[in-house]
Protein backbone atom coordinates (compact mmCIF):
# COMPACT_ATOMS: atom_id res chain seq x y z
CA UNK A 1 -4.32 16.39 -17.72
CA UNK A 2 -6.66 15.07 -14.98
CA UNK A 3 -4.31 12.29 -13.15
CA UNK A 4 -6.98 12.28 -10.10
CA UNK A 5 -8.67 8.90 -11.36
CA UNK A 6 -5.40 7.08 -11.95
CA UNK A 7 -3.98 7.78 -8.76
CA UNK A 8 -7.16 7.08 -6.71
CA UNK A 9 -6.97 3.80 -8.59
CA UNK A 10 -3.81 2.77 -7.99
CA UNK A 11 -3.73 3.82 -4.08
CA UNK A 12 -6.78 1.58 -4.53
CA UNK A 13 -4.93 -1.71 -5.69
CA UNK A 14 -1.64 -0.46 -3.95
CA UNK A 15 -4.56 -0.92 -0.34
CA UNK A 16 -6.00 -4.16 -1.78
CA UNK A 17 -2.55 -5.78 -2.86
CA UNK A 18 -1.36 -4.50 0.60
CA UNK A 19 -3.92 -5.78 2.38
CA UNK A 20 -3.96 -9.26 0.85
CA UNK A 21 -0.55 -9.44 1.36
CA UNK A 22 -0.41 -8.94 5.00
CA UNK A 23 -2.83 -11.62 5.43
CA UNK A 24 -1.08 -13.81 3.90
CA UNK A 25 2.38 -12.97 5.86
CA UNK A 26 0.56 -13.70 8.72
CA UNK A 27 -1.72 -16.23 8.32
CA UNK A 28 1.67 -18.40 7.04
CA UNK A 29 4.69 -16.76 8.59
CA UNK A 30 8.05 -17.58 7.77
CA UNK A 31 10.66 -19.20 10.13
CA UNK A 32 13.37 -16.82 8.86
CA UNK A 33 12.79 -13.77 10.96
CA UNK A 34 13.99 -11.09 8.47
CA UNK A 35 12.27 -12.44 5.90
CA UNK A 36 9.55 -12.22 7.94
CA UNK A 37 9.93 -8.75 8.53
CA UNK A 38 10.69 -7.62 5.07
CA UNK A 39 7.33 -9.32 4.05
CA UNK A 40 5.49 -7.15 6.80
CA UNK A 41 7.17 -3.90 6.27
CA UNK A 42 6.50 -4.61 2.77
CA UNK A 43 2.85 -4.75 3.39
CA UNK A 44 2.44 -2.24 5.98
CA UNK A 45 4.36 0.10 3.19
CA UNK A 46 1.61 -0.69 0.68
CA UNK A 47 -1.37 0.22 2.83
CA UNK A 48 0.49 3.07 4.36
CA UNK A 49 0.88 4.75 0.74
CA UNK A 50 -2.21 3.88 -0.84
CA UNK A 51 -3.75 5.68 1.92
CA UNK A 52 -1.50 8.73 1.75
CA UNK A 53 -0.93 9.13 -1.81
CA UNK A 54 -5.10 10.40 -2.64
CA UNK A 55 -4.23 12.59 0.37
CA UNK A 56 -1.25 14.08 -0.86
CA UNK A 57 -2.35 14.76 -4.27
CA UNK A 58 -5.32 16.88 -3.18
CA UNK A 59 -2.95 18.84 -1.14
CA UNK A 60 -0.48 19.32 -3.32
CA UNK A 61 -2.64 19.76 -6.67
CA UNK A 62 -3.83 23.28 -7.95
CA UNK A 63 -7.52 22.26 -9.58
């Protein structure tokens, strides 16, 4: 089963979502400062996996 297309699409939303998401955390930060920071790790964690994850699976795939 070829799951190449599904992941390359999903690191694709998991970038977009993350991406959108940061922008938003800091275009309109919160007062609270850990909330703050959950809401940016949260994003950074997005964008940091939707990059790796195409990466990864070429590594680790035998096709």
């Amino acid at each position: 089963m070829n799951t190449k297309p599904l992941v390359y699409g999903l690191s694709a939303v998991a970038v977009v979502l993350g991406l959108l998401f940061l922008i938003s955390t800091i275009s309109a930060p919160s007062q609270d400062p850990v909330i703050l920071a959950r809401d940016l790790v949260t994003s950074v964690l997005a964008i940091a996996l939707g990059v790796l994850a195409p990466i990864l699976i070429r590594r680790f795939t035998s096709e």
